[in-house]
C-alpha atoms as a PDB file:
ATOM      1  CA  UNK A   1      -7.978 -16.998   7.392  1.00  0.00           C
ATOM      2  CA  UNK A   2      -6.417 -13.627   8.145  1.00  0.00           C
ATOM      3  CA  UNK A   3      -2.915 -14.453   7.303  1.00  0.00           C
ATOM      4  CA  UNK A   4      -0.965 -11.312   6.028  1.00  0.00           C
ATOM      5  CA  UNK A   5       2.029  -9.045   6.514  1.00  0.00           C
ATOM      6  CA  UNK A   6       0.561  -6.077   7.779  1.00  0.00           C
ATOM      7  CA  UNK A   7      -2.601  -3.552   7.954  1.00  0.00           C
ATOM      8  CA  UNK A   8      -4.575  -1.701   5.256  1.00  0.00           C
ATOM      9  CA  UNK A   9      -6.601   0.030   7.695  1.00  0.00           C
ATOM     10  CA  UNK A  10      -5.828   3.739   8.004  1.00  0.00           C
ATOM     11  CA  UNK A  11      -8.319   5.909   9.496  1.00  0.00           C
ATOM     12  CA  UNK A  12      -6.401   8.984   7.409  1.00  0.00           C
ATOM     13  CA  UNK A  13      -8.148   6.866   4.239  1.00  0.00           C
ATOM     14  CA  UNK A  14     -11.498   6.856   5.608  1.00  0.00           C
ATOM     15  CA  UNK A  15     -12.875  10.173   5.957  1.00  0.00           C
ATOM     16  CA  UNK A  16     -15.917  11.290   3.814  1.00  0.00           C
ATOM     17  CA  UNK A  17     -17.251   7.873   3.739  1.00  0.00           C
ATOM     18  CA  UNK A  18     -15.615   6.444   0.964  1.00  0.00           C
ATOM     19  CA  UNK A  19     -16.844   3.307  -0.689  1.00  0.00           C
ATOM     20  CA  UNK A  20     -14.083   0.410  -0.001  1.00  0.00           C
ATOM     21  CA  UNK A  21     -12.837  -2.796  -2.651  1.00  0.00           C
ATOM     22  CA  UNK A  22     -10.842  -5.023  -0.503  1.00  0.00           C
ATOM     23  CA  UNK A  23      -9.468  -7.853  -2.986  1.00  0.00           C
ATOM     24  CA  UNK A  24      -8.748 -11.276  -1.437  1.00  0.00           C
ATOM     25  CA  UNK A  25     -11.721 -11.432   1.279  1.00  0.00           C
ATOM     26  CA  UNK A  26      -9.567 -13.711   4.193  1.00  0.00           C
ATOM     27  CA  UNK A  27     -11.925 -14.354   7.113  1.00  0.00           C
ATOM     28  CA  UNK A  28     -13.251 -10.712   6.379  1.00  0.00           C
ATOM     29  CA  UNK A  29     -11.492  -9.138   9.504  1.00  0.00           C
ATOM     30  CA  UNK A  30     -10.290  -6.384   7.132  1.00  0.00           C
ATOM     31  CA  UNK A  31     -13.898  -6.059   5.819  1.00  0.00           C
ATOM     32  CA  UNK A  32     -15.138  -5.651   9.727  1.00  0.00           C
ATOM     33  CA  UNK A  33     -12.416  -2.966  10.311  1.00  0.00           C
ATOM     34  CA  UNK A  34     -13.412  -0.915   7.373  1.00  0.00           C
ATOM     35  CA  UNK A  35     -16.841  -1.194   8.061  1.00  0.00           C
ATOM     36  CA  UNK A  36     -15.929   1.081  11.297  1.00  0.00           C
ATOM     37  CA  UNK A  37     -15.635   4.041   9.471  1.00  0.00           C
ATOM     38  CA  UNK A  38     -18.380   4.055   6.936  1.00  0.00           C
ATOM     39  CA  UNK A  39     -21.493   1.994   8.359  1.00  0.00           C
ATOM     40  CA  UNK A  40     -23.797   2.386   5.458  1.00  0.00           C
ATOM     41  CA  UNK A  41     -24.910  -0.647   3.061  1.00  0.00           C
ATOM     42  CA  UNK A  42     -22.280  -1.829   0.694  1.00  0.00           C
ATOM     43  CA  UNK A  43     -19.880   0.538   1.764  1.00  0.00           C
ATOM     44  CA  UNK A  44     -16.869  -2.388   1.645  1.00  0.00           C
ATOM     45  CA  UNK A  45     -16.821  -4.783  -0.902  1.00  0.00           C
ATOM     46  CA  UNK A  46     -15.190  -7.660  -0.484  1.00  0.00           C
ATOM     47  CA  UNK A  47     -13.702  -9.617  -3.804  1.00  0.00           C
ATOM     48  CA  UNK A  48     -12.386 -13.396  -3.518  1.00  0.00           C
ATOM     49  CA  UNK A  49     -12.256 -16.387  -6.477  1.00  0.00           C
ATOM     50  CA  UNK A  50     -12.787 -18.822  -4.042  1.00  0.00           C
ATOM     51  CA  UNK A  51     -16.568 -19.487  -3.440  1.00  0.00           C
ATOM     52  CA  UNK A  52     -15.371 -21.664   0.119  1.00  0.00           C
ATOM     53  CA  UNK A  53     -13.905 -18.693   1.052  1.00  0.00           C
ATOM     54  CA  UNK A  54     -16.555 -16.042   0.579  1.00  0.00           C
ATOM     55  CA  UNK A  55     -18.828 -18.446   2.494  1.00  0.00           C
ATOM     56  CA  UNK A  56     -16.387 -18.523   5.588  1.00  0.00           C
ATOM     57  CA  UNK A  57     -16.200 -14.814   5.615  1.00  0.00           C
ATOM     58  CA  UNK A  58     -19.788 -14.499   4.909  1.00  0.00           C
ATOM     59  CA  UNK A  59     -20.292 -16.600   8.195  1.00  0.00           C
ATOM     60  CA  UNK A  60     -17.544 -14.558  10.340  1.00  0.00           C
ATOM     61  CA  UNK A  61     -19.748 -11.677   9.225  1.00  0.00           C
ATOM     62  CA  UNK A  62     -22.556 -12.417  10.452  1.00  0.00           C
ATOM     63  CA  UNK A  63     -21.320 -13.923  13.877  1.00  0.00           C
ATOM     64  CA  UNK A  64     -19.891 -10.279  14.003  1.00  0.00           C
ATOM     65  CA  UNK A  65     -23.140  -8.680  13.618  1.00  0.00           C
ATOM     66  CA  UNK A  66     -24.674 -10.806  16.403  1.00  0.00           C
ATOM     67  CA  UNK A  67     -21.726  -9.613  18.906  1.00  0.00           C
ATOM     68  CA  UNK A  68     -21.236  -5.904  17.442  1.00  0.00           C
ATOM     69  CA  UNK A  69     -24.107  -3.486  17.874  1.00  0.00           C
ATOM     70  CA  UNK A  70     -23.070  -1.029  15.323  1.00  0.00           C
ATOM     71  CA  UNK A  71     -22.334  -3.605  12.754  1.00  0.00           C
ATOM     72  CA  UNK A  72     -25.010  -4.793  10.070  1.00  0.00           C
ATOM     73  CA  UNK A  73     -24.196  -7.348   7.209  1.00  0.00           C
ATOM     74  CA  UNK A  74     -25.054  -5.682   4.539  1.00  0.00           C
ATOM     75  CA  UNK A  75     -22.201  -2.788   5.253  1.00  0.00           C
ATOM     76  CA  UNK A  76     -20.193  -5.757   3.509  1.00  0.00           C
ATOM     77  CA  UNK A  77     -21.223  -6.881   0.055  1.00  0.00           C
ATOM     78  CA  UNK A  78     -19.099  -9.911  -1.171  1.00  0.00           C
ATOM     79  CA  UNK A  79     -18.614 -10.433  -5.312  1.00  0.00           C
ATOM     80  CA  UNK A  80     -17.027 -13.845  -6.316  1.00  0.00           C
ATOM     81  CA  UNK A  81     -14.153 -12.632  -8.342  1.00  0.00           C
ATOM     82  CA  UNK A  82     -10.119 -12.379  -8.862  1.00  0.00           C
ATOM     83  CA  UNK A  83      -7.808  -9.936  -9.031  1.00  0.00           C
ATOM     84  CA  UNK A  84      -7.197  -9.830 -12.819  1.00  0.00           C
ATOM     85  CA  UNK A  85     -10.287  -9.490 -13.915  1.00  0.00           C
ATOM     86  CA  UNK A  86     -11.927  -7.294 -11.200  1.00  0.00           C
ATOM     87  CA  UNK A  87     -16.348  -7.216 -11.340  1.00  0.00           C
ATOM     88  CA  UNK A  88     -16.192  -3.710 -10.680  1.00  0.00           C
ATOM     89  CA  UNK A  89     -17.144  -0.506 -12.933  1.00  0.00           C
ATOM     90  CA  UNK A  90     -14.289   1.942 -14.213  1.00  0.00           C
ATOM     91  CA  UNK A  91     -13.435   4.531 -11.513  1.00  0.00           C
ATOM     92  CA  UNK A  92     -16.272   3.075  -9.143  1.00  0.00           C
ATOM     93  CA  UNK A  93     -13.961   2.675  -5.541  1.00  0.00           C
ATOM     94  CA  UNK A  94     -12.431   5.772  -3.434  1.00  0.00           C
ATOM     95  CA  UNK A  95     -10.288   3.087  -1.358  1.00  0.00           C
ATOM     96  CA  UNK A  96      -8.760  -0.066  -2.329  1.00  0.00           C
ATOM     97  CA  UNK A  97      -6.713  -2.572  -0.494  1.00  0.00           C
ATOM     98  CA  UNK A  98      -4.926  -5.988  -0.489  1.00  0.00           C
ATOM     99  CA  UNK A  99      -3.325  -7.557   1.863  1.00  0.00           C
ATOM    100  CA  UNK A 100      -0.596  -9.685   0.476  1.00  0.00           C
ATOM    101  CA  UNK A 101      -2.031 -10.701  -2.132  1.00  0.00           C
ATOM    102  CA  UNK A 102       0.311  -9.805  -5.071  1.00  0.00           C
ATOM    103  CA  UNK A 103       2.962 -11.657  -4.043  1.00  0.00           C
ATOM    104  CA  UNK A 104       1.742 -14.470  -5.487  1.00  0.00           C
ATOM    105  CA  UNK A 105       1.634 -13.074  -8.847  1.00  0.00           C
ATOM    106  CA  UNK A 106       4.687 -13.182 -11.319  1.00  0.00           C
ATOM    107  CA  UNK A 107       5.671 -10.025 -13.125  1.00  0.00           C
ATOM    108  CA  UNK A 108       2.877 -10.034 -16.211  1.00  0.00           C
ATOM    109  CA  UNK A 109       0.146 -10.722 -13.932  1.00  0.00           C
ATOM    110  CA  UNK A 110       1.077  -8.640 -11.208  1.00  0.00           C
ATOM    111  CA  UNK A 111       1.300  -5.512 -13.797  1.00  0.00           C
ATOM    112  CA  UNK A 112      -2.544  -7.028 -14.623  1.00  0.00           C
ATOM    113  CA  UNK A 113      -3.537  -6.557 -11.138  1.00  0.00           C
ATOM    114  CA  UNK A 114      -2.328  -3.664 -10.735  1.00  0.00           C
ATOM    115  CA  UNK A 115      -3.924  -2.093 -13.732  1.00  0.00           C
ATOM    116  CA  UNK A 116      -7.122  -3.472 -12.825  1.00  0.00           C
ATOM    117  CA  UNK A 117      -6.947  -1.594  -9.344  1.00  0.00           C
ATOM    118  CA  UNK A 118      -5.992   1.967 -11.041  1.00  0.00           C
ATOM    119  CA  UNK A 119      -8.748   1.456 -13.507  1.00  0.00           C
ATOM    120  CA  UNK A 120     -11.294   0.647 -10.798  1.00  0.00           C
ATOM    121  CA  UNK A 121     -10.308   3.734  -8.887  1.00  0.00           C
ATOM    122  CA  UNK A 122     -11.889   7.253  -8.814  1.00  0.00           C
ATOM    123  CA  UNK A 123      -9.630   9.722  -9.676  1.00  0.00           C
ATOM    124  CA  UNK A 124      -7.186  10.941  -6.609  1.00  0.00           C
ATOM    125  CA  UNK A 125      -8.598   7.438  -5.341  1.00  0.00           C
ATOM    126  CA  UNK A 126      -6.360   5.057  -3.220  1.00  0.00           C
ATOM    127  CA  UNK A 127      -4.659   1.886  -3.150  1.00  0.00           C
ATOM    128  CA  UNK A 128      -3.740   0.700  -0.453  1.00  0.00           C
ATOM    129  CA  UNK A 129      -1.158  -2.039   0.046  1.00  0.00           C
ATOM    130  CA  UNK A 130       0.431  -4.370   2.445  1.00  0.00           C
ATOM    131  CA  UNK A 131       3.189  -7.016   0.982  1.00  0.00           C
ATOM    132  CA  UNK A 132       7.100  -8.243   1.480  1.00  0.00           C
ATOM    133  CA  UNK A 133       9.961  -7.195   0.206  1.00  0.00           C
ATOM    134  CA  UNK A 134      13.857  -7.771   0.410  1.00  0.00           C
ATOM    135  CA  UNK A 135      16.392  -6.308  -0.920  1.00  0.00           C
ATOM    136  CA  UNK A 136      18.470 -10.385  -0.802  1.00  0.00           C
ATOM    137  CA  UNK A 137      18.189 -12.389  -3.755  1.00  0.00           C
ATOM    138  CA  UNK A 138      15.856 -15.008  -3.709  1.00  0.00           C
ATOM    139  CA  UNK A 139      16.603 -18.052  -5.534  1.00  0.00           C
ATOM    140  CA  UNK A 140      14.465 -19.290  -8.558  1.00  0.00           C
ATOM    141  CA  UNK A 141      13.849 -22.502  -6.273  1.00  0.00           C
ATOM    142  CA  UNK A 142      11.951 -20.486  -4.202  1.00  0.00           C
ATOM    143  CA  UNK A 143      10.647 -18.175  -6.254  1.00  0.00           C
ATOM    144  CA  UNK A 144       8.842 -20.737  -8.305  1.00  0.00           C
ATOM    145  CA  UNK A 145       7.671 -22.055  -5.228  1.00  0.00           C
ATOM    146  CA  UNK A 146       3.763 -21.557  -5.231  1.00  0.00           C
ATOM    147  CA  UNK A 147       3.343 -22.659  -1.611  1.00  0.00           C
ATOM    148  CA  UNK A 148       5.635 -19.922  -0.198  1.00  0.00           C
ATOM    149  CA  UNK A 149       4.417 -17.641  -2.198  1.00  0.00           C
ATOM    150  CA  UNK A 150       0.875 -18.553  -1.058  1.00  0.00           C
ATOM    151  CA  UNK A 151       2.805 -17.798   2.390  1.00  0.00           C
ATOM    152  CA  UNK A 152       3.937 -14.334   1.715  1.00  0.00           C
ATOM    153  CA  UNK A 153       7.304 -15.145   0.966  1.00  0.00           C
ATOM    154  CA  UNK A 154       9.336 -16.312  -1.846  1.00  0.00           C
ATOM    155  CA  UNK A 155       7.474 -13.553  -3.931  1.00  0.00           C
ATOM    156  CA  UNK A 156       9.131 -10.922  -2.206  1.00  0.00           C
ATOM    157  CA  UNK A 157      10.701  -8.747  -4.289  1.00  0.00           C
ATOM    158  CA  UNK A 158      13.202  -5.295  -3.699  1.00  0.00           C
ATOM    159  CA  UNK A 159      11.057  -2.336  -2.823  1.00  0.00           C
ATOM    160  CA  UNK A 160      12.431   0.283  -5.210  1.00  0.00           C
ATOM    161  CA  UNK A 161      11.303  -2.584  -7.629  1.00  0.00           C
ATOM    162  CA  UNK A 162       7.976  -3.030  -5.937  1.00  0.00           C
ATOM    163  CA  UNK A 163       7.434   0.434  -6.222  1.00  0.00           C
ATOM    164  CA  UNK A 164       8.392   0.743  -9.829  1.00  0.00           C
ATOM    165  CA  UNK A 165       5.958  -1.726 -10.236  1.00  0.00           C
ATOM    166  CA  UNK A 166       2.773   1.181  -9.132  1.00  0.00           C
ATOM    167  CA  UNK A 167       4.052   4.164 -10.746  1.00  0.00           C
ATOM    168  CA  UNK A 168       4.949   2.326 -14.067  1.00  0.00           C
ATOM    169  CA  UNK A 169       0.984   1.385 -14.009  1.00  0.00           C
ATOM    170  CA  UNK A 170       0.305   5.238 -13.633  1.00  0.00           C
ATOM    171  CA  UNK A 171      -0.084   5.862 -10.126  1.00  0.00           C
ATOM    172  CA  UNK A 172       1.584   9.757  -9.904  1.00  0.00           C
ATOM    173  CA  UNK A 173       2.229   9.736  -5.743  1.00  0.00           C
ATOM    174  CA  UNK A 174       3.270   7.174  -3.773  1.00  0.00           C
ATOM    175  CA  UNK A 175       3.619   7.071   0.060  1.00  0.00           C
ATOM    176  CA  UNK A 176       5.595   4.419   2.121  1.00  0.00           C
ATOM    177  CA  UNK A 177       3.642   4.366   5.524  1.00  0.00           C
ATOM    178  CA  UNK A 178       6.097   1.711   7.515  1.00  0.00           C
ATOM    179  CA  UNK A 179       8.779  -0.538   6.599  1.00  0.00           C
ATOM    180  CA  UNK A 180       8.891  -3.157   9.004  1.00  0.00           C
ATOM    181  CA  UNK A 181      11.010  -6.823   9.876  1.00  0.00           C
ATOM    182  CA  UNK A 182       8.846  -9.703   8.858  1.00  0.00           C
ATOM    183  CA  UNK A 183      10.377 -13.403   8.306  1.00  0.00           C
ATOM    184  CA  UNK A 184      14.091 -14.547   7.742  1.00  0.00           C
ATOM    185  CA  UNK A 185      14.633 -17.624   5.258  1.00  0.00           C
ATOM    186  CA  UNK A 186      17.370 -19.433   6.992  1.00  0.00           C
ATOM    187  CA  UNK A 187      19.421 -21.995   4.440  1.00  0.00           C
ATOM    188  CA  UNK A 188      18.912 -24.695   7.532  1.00  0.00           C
ATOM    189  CA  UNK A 189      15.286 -24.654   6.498  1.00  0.00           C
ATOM    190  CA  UNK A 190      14.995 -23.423   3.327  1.00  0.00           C
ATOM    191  CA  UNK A 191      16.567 -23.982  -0.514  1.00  0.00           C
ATOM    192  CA  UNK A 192      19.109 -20.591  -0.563  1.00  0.00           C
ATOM    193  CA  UNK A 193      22.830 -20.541   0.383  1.00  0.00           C
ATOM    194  CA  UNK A 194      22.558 -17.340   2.459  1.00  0.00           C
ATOM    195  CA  UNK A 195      19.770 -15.991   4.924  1.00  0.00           C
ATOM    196  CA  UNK A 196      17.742 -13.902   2.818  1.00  0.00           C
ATOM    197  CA  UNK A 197      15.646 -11.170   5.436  1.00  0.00           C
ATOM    198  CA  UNK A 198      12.310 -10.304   4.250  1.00  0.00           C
ATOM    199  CA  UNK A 199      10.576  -6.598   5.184  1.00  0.00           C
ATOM    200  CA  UNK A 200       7.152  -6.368   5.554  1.00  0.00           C
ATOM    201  CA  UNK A 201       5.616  -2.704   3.986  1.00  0.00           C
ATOM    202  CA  UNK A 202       2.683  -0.872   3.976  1.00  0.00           C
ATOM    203  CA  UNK A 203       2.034   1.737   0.758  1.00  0.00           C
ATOM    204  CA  UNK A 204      -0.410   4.038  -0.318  1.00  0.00           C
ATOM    205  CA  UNK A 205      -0.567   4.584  -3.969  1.00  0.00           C
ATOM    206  CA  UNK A 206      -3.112   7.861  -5.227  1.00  0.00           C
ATOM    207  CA  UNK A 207      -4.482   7.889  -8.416  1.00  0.00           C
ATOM    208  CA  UNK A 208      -3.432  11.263  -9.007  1.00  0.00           C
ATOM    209  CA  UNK A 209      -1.714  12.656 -12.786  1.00  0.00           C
ATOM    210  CA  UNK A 210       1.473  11.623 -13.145  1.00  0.00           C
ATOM    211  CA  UNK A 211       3.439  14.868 -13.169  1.00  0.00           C
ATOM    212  CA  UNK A 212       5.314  15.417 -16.294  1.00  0.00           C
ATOM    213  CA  UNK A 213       9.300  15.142 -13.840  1.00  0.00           C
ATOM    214  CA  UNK A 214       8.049  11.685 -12.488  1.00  0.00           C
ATOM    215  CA  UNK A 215       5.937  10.164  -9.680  1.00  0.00           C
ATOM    216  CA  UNK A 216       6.289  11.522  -6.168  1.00  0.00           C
ATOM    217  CA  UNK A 217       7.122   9.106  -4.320  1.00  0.00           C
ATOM    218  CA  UNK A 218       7.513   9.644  -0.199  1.00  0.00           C
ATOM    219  CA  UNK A 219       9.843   7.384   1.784  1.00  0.00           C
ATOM    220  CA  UNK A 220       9.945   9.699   4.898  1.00  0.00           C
ATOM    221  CA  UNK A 221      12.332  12.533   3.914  1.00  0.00           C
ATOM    222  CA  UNK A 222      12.429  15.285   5.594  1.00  0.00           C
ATOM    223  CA  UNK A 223      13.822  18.553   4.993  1.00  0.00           C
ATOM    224  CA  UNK A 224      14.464  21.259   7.888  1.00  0.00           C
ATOM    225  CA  UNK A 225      15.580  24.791   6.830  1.00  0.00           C
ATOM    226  CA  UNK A 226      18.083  26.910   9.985  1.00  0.00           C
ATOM    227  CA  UNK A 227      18.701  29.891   7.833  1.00  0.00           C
ATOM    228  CA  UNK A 228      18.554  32.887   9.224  1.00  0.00           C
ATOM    229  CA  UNK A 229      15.840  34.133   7.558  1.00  0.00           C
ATOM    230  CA  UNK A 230      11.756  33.101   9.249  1.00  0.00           C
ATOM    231  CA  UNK A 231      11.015  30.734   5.735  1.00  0.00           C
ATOM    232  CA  UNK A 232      12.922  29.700   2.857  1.00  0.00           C
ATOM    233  CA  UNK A 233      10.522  29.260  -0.207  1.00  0.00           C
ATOM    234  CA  UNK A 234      12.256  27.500  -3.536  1.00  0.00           C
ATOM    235  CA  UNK A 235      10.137  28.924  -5.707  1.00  0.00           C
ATOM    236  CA  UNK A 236       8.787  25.988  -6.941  1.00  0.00           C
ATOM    237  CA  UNK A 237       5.751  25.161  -4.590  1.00  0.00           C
ATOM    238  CA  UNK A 238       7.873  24.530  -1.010  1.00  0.00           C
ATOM    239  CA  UNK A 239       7.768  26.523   2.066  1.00  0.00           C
ATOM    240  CA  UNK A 240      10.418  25.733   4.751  1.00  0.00           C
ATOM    241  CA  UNK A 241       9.401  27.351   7.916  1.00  0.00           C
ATOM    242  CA  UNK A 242      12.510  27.736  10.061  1.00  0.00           C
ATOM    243  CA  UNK A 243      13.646  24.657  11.857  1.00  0.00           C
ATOM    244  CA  UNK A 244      10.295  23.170  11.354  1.00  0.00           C
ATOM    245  CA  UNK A 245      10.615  19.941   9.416  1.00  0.00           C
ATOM    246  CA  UNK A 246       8.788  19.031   6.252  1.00  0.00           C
ATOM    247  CA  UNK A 247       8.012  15.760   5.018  1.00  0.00           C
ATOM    248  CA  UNK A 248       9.279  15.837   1.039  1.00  0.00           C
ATOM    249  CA  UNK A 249       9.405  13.416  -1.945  1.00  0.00           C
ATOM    250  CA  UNK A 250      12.401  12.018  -2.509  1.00  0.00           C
ATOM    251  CA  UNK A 251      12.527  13.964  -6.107  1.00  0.00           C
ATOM    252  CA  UNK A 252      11.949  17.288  -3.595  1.00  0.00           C
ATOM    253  CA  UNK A 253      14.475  16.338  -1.347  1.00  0.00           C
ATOM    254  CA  UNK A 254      16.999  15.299  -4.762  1.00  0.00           C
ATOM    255  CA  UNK A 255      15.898  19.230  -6.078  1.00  0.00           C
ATOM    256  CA  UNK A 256      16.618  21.006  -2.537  1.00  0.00           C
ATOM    257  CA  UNK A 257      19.783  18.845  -2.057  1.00  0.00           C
ATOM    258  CA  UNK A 258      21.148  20.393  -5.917  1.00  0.00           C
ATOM    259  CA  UNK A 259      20.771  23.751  -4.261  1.00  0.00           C
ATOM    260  CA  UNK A 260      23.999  23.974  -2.536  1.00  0.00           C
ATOM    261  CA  UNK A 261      22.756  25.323   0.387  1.00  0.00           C
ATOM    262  CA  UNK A 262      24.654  24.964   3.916  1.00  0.00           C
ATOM    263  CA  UNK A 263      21.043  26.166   5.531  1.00  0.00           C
ATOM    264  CA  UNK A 264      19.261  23.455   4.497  1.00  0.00           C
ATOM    265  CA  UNK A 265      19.630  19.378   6.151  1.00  0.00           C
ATOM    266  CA  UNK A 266      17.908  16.714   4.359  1.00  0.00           C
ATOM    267  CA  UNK A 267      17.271  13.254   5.999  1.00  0.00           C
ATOM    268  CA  UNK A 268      17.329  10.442   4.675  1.00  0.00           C
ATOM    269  CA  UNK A 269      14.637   7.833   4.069  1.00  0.00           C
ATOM    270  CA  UNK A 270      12.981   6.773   7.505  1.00  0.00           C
ATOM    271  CA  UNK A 271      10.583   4.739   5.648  1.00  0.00           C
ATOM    272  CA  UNK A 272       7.355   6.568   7.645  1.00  0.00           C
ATOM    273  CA  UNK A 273       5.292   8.532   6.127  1.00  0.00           C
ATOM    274  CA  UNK A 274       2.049   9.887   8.059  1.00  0.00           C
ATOM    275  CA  UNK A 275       1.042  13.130   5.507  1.00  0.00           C
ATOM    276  CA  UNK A 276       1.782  16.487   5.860  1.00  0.00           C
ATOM    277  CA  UNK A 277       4.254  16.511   3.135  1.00  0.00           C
ATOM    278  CA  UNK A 278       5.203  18.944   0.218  1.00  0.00           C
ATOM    279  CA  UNK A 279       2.786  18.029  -2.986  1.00  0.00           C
END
């Protein structure tokens, strides 16, 4: 009932008491762990087509108010509902989150789904996401498979695609959290001629403008400035403090690489991301 690829929950999401859409209810252990930070009625609402399933999480719920003192049922109000057509107002959510849940949508639904979370969202709002990716190709036999897509695999897709994906819907920052090992499909067990490794990820996408040079889009670079000056400022927004490193967007990292400069290293992706960085 809980089945997914990784966590949504990020206390760096949760400040100021935001009101939460989680879309695709599971037993509603997501739904608890929001509550935590914003115990106030319908502060997390939980979305799910499947009227069997709101039930079960509407009965986890309560077992969890009877064994948590600081938890009340109504923190949680669940909406029967789907993905693509989300019962929500325009701009109505500060936070929302899905836990692999579009990998079982193909390409013109996904982009549906999407859309429907971005319109939902306040602006600067947040989506947050947890789903596989992998950079092998996955056969059409598997692809087409509903049942492993169900299971949170055959969907996968590459993550520069997956990520194409949220800013081509309008989502102007994008943060890669963690980038993590998750399943192998082995061709002993599965229809592909190769192993194909799968990634698990967890992304924040903000609802902010999309600036006019392209979505920022952090993957964990960082740049560190050993000049011999105390700071190196580019003029353009970016303060290097000496041999202090700075978390940057890969199109800030692209713009201080063109420099030229032998005073300034830039990493390469670690695929972490925790804040802190240069927009």
């Amino acid at each position: 009932m809980n089945y997914g690829c990784g966590s949504t929950v990020n206390p760096r999401d949760l400040g100021q008491n935001p009101t939460v859409l989680y879309v695709g209810v599971g037993g509603g252990m997501e739904l608890l762990q929001f509550s935590y930070f914003n115990r106030r009625p319908g502060a997390v609402i939980g979305v799910d087509p499947v009227a069997r399933m709101l039930d079960v999480c509407d009965g986890n719920l309560r077992q969890a108010e009877r064994e948590n003192n600081w938890f009340k049922r109504d923190f949680v109000e669940l909406r029967n509902g789907d993905a693509l057509q989300l019962p929500l107002e325009d701009e109505s959510v500060d936070v929302a989150a899905q836990n692999c849940l579009f990998n079982i949508f193909k390409k013109e639904l996904l982009e549906v789904a999407l859309g429907e979370m971005h319109r939902v969202l306040k602006p600067h709002g947040r989506l947050v996401l947890s789903d596989p990716t992998s950079e092998d190709l996955m056969p059409e036999s598997l692809r087409n498979d509903d049942r492993l897509r169900a299971l949170c695999l055959s969907g996968a897709m590459p993550l520069q695609q997956y990520i194409d994906f949220i800013t081509g819907i309008g989502f102007g920052t994008v943060e890669v959290r963690a980038r993590r090992p998750y399943r192998v499909l082995a061709p002993e067990q599965y229809d592909t001629d190769s192993v194909i490794f799968i990634e698990s990820v967890e992304i924040c996408a903000i609802k902010d403008p999309m600036p006019a040079d392209g979505p920022c889009v952090f993957t964990g670079k960082h740049a560190i400035y050993y000049g011999e000056e105390a700071y190196f400022d580019d003029g353009n927004g970016h303060t290097l403090l000496h041999n202090q490193p700075l978390a940057v967007c890969d199109k800030t990292a692209k713009a201080l690489g063109n420099l030229g400069r032998k005073d300034i290293y830039i990493t390469g992706s670690t695929w972490f991301y925790d804040g802190g960085g240069c927009c």
